[in-house]
N, C-alpha and C. Protein backbone atom coordinates (compact mmCIF):
# COMPACT_ATOMS: atom_id res chain seq x y z
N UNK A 1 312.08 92.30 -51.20
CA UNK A 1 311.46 93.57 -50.89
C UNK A 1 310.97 94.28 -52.15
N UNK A 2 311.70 94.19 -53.12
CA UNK A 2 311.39 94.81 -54.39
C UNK A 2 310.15 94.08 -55.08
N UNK A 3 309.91 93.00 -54.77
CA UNK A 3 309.25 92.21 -55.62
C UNK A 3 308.12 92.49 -55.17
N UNK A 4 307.63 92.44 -53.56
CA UNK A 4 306.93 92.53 -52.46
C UNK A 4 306.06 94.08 -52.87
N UNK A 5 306.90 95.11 -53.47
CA UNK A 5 306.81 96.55 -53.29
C UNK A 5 306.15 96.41 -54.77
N UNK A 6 306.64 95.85 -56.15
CA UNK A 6 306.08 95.76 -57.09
C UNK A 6 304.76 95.00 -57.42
N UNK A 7 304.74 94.03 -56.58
CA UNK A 7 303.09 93.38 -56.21
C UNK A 7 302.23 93.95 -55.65
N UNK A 8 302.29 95.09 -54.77
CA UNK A 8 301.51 95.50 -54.27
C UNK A 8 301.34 97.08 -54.73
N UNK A 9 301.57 97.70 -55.71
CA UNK A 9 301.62 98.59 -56.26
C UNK A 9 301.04 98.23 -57.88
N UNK A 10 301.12 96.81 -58.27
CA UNK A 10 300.26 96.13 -59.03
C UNK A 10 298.88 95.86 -58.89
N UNK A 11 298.52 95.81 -57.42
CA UNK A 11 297.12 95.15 -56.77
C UNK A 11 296.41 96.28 -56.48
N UNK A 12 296.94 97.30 -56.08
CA UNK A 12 296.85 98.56 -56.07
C UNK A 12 296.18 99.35 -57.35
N UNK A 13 296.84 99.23 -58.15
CA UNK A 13 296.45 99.56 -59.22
C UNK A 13 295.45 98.70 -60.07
N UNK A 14 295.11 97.82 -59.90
CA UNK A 14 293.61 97.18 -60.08
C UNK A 14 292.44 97.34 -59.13
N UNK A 15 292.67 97.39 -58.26
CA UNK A 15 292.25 98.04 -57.20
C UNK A 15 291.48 99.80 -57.54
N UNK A 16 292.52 99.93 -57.86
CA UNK A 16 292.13 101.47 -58.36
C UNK A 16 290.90 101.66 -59.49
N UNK A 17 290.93 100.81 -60.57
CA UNK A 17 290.13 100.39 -61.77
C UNK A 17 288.69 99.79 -60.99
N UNK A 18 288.68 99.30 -59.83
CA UNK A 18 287.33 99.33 -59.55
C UNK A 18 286.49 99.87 -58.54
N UNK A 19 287.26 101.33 -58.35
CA UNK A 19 286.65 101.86 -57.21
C UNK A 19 285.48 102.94 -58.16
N UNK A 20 284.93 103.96 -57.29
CA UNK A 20 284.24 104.52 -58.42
C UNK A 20 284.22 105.76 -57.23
N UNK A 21 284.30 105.47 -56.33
CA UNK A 21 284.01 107.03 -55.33
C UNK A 21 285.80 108.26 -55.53
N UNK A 22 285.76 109.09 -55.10
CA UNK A 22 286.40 110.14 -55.52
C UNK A 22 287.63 109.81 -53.75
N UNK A 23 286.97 109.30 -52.79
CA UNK A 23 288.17 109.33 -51.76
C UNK A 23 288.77 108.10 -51.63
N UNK A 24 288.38 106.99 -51.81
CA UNK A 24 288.83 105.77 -52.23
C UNK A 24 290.18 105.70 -53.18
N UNK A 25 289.85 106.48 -54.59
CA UNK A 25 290.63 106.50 -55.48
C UNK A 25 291.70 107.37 -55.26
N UNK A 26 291.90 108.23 -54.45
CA UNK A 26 292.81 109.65 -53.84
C UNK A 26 293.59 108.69 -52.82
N UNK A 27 292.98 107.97 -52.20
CA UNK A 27 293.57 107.40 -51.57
C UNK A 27 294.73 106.03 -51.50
N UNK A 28 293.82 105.44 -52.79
CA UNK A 28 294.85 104.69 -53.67
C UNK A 28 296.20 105.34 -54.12
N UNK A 29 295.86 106.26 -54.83
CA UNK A 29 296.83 106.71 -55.66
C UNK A 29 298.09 107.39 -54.54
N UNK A 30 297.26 107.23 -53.77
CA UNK A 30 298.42 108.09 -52.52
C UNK A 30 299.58 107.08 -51.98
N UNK A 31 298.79 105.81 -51.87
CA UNK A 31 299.39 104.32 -51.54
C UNK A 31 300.14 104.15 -51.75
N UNK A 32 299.65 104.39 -53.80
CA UNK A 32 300.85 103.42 -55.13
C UNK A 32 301.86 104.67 -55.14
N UNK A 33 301.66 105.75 -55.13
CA UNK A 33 302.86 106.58 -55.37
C UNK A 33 303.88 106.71 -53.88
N UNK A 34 303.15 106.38 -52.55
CA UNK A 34 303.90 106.20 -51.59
C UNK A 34 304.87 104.47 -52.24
N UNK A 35 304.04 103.41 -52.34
CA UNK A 35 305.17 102.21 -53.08
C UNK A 35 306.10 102.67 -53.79
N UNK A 36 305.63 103.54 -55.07
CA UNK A 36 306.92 103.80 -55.83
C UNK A 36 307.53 104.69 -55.75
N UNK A 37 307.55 105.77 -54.54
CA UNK A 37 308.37 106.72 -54.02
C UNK A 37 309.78 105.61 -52.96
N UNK A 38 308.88 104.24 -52.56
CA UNK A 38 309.78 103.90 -51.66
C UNK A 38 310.82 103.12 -52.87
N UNK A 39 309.83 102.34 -53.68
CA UNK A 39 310.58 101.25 -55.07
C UNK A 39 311.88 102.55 -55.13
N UNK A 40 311.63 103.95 -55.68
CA UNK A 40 312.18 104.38 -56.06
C UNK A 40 313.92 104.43 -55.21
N UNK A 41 313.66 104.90 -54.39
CA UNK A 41 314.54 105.02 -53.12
C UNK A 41 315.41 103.56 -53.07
N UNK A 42 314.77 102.58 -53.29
CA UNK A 42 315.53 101.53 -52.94
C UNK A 42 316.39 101.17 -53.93
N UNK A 43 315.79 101.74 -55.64
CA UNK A 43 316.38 101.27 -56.44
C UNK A 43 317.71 102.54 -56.87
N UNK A 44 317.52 103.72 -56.50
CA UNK A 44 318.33 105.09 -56.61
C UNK A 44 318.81 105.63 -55.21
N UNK A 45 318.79 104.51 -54.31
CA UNK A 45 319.82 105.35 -52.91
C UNK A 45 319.33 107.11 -53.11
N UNK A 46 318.76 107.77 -53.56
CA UNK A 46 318.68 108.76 -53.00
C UNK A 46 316.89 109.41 -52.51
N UNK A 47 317.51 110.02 -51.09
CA UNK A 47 316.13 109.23 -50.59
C UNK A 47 315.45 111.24 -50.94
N UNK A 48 316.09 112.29 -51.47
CA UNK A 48 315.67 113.43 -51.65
C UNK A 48 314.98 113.23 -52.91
N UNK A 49 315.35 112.25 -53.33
CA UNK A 49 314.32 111.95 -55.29
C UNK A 49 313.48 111.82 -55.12
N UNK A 50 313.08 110.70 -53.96
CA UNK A 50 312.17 109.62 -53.60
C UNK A 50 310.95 110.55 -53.05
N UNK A 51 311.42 111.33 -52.26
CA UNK A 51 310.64 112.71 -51.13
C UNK A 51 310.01 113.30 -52.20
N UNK A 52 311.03 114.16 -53.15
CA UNK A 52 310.18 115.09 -54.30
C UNK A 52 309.06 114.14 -54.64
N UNK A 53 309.73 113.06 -55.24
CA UNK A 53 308.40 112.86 -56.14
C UNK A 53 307.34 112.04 -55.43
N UNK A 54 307.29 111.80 -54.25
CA UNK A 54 306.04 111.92 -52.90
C UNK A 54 305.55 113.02 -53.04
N UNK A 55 306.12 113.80 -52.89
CA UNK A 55 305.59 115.11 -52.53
C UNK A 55 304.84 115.96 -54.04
N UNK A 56 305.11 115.41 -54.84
CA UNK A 56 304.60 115.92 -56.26
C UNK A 56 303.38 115.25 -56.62
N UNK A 57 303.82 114.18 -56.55
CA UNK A 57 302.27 112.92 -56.60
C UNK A 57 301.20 113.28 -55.86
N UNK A 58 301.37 113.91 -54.41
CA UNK A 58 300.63 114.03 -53.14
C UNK A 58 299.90 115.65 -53.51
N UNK A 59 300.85 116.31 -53.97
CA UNK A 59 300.26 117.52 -54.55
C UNK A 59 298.83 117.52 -55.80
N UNK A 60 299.72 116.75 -56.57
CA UNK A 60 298.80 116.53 -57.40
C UNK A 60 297.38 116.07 -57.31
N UNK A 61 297.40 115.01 -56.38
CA UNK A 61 296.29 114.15 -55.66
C UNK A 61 295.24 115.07 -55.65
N UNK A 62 296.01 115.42 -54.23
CA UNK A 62 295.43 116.81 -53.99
C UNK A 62 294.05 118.05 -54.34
N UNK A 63 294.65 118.60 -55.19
CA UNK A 63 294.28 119.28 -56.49
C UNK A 63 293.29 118.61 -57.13
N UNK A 64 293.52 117.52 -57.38
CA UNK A 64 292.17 116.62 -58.47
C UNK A 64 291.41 116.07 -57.45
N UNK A 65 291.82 115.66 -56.22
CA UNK A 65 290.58 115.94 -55.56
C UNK A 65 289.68 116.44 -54.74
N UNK A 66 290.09 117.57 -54.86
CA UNK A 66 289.49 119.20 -54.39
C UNK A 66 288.33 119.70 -55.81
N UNK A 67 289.00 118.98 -56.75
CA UNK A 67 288.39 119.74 -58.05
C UNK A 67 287.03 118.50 -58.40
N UNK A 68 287.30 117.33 -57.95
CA UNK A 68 286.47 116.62 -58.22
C UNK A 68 285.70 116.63 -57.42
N UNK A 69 286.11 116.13 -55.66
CA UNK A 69 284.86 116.37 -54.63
C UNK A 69 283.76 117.44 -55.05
N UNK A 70 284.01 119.01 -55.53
CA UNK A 70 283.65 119.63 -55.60
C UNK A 70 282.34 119.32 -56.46
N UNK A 71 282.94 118.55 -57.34
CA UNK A 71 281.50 118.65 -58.48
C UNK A 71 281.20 117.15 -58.65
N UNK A 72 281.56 116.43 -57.41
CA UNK A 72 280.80 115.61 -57.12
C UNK A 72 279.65 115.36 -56.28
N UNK A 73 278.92 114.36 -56.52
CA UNK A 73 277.30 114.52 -55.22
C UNK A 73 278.00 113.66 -53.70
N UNK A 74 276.99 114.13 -53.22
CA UNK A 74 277.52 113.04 -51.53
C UNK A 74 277.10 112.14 -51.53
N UNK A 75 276.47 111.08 -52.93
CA UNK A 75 275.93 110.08 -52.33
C UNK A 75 276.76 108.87 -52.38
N UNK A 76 276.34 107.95 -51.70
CA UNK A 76 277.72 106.81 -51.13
C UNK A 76 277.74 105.74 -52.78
N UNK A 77 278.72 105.73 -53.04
CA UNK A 77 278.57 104.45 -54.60
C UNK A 77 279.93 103.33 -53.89
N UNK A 78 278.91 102.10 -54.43
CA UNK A 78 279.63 100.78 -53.44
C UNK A 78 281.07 100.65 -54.49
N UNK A 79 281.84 100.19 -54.29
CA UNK A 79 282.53 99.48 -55.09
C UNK A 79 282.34 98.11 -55.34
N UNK A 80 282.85 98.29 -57.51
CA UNK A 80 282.24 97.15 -58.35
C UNK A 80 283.31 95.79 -57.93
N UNK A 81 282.65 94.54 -57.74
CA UNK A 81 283.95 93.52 -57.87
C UNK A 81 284.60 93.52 -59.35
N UNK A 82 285.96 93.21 -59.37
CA UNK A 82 286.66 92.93 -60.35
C UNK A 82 286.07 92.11 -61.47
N UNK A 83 286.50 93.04 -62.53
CA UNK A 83 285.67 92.25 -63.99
C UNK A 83 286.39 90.94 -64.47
N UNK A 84 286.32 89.95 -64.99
CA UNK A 84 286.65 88.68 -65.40
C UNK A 84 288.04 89.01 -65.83
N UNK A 85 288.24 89.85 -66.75
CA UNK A 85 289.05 90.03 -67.82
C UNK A 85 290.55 90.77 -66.86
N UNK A 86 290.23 91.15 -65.43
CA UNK A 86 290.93 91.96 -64.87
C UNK A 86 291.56 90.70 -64.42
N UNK A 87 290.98 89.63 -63.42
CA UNK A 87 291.31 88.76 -63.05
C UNK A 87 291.77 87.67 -63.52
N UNK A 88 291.49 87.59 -64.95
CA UNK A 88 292.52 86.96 -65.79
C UNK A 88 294.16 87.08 -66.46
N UNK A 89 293.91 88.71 -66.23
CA UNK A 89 295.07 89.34 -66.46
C UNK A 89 296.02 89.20 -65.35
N UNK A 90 295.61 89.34 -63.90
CA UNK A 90 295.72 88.76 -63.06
C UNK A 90 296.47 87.95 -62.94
N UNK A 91 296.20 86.81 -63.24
CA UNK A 91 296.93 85.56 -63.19
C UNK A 91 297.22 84.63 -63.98
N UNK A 92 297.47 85.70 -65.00
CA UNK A 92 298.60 85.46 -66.04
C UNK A 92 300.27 86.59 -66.27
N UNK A 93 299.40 87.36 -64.93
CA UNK A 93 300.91 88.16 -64.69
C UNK A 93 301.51 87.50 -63.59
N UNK A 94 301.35 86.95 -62.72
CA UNK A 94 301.43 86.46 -61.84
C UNK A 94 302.96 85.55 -61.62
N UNK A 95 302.95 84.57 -62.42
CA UNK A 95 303.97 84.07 -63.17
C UNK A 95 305.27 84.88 -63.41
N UNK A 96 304.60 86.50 -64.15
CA UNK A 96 305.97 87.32 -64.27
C UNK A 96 306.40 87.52 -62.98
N UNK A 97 305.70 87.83 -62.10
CA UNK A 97 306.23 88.56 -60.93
C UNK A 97 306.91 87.59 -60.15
N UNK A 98 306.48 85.99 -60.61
CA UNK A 98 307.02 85.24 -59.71
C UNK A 98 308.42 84.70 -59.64
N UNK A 99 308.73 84.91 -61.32
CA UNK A 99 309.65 84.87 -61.90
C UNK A 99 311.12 85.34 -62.00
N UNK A 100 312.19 84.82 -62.09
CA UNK A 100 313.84 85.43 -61.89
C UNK A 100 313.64 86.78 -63.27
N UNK A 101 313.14 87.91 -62.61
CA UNK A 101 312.75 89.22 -63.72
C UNK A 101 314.46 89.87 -63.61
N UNK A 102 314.50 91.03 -63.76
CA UNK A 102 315.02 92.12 -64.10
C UNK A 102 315.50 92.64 -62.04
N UNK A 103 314.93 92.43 -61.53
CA UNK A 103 315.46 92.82 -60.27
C UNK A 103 315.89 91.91 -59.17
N UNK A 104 315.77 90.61 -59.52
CA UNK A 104 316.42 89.68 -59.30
C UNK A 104 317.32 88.51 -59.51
N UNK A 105 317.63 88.74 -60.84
CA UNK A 105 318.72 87.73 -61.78
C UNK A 105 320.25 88.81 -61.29
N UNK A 106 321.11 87.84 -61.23
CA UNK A 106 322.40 88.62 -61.07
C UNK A 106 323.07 88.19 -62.67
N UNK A 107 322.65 88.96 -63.46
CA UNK A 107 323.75 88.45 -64.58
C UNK A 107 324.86 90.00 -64.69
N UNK A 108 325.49 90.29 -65.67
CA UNK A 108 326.98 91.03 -65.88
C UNK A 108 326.08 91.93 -66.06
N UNK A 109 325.07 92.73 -67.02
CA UNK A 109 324.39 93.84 -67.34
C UNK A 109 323.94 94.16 -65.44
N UNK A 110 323.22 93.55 -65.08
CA UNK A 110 322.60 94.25 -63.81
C UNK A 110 323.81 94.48 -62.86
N UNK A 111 325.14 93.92 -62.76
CA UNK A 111 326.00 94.24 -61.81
C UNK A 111 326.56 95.01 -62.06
N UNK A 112 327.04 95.57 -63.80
CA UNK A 112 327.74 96.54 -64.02
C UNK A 112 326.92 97.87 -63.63
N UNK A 113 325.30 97.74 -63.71
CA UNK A 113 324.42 98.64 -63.64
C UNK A 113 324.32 98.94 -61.89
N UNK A 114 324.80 98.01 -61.02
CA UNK A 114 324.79 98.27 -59.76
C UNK A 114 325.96 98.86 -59.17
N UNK A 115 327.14 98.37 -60.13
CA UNK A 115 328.43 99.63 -59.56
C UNK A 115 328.23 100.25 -60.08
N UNK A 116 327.46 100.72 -61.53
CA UNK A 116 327.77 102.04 -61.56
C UNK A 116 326.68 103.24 -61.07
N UNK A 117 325.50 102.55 -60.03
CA UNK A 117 325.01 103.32 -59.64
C UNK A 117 325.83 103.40 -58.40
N UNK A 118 326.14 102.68 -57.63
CA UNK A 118 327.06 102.64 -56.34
C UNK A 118 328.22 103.79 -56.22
N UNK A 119 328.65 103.78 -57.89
CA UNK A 119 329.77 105.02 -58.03
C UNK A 119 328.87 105.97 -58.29
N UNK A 120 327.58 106.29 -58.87
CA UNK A 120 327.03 107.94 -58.98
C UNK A 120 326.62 108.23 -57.39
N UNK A 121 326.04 107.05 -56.60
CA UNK A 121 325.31 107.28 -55.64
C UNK A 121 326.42 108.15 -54.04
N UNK A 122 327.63 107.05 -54.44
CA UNK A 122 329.05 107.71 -53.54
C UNK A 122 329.44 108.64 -53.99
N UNK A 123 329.32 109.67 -55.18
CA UNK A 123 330.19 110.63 -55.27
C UNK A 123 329.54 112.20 -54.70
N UNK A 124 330.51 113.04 -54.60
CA UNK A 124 330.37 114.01 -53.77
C UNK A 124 328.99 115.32 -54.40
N UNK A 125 329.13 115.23 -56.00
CA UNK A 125 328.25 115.83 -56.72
C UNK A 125 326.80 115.29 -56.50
N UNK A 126 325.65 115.79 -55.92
CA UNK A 126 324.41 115.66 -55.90
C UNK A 126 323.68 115.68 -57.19
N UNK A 127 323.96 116.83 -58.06
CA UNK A 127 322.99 117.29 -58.41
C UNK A 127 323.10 116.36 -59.96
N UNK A 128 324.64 115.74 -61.04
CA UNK A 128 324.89 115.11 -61.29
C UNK A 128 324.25 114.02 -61.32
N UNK A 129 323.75 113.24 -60.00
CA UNK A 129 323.06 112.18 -59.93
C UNK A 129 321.71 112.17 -60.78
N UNK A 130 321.00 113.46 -60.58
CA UNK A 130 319.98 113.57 -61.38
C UNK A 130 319.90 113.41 -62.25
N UNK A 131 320.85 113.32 -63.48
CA UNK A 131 320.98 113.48 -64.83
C UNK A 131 321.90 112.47 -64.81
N UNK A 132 321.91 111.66 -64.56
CA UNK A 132 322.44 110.20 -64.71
C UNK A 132 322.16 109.48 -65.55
N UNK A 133 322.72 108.33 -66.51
CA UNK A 133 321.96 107.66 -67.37
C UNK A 133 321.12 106.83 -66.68
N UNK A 134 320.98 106.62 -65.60
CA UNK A 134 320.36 105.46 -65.36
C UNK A 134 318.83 105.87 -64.45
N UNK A 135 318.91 107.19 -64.01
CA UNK A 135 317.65 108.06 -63.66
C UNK A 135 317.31 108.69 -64.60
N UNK A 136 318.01 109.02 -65.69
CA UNK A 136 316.99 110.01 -66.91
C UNK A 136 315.99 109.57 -67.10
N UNK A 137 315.29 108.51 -67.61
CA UNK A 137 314.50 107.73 -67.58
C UNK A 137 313.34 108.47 -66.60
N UNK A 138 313.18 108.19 -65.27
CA UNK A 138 312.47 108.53 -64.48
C UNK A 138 312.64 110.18 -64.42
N UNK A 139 313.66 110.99 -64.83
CA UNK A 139 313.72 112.40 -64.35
C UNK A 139 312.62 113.40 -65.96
N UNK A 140 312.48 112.17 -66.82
CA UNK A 140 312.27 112.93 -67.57
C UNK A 140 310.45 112.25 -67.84
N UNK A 141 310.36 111.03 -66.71
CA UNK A 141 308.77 110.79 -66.51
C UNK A 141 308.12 111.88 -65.61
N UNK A 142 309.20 112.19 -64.66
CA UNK A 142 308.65 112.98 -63.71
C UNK A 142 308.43 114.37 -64.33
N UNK A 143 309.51 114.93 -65.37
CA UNK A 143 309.29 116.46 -66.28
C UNK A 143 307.71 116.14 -66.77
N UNK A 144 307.50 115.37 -67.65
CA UNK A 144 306.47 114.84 -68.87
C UNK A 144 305.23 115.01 -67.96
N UNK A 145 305.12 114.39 -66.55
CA UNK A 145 303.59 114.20 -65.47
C UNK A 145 303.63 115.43 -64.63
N UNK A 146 305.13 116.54 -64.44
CA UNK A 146 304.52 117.61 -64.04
C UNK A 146 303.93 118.87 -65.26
N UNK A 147 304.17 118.56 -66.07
CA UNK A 147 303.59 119.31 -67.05
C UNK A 147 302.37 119.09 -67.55
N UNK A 148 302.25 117.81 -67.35
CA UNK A 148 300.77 117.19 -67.96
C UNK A 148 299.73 117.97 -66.52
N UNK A 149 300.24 118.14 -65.05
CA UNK A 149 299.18 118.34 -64.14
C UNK A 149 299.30 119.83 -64.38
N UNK A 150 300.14 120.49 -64.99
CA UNK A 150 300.13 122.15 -65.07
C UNK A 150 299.12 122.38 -66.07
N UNK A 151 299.32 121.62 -66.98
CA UNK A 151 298.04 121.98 -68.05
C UNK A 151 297.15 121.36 -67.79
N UNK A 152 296.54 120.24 -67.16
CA UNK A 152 296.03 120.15 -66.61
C UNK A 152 294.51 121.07 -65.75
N UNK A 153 295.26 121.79 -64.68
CA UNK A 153 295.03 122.18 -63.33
C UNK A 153 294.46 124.05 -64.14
N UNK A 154 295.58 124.57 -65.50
CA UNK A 154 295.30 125.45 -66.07
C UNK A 154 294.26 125.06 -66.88
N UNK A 155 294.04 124.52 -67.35
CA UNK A 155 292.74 123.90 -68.26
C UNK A 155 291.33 123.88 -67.87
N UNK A 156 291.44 123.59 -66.60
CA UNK A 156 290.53 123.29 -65.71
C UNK A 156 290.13 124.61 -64.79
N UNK A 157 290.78 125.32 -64.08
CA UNK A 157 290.66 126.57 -63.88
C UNK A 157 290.26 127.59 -64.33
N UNK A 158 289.60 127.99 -64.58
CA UNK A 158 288.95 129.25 -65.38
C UNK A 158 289.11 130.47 -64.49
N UNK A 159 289.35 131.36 -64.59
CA UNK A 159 289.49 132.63 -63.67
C UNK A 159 288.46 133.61 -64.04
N UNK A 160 288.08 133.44 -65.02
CA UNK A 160 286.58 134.37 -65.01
C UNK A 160 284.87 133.60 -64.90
N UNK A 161 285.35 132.59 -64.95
CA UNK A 161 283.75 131.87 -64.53
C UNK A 161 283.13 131.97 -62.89
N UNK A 162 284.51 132.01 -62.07
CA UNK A 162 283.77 132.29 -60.94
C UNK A 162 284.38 130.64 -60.41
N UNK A 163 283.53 130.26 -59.02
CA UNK A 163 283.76 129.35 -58.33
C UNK A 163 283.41 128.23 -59.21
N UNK A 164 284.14 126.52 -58.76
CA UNK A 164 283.77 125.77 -59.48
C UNK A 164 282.37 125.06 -59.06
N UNK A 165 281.62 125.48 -58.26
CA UNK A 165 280.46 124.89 -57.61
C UNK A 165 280.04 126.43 -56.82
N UNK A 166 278.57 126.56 -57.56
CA UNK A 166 278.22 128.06 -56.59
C UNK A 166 277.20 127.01 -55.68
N UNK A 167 276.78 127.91 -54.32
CA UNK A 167 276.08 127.44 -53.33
C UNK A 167 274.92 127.98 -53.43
N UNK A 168 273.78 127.06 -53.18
CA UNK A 168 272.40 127.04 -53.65
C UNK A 168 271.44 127.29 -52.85
């Protein structure tokens, strides 16, 4: 399942590199962050992490493409086939994924790493879990990408220019 969820959140994301229209790509990104909202969940038992950061991704989406439709034209642009160099990359990753990786080898590091999420995931403290060694990692990707869309979204906003598209 994991492997299944990481392949297709891979394909996805090449996928993404050759679209060129503004709902296509919103829609991707809605996909891959639905995959790794679920990756997430499967790999951190907690399925309120998994929700936020759906729900943060989906926000974000959102927002960029409200801001882009806007000052984009209506006319239809096809999508490009995949460039050589994509499809080479392709299938020379291919191999990794096919491979006894990191989420499927049982050696002593990944089992000690599975009781001891088993013991953060059973204990009665919630909030603890968050600040776990083994989610910091992700709690502090998720700090780093909501700050990047705040400045962002402020950057982009102007409050005295007026609308971002006046009507003609």
């Amino acid at each position: 399942m994991l492997m299944t969820l990481l392949i297709t959140s891979f394909f996805l994301a090449l996928m993404f590199m050759s679209t060129s229209t503004p709902l296509l790509m919103a829609l991707l990104v809605i996909t891959v962050s639905a995959t790794i909202a679920l990756l997430s969940f499967l790999l951190s038992k907690m399925a309120w992490f998994s929700f936020i950061l759906l729900m943060v991704f989906i926000s974000g989406v959102m927002i960029i493409f409200v801001y882009i439709s806007s000052l984009a034209s209506n006319k239809m642009n096809p999508t490009r086939p995949l460039p050589a160099l994509m499809l080479a990359l392709l299938l020379l990753t291919l191999p990794f994924f096919t491979s006894n990786d990191y989420f499927t080898k049982t050696s002593n590091t990944h089992s000690t790493d599975s009781a001891l999420l088993t013991t953060l995931t059973s204990s009665p403290t919630m909030v603890s879990k968050l600040y776990s060694p083994l989610i910091a990692p992700l709690t502090t990707l998720l700090m780093l990408y909501l700050l990047l869309v705040l400045l962002v979204v402020v950057k982009t906003a102007s409050t005295t220019k007026g609308p971002l598209r006046t009507k003609t």
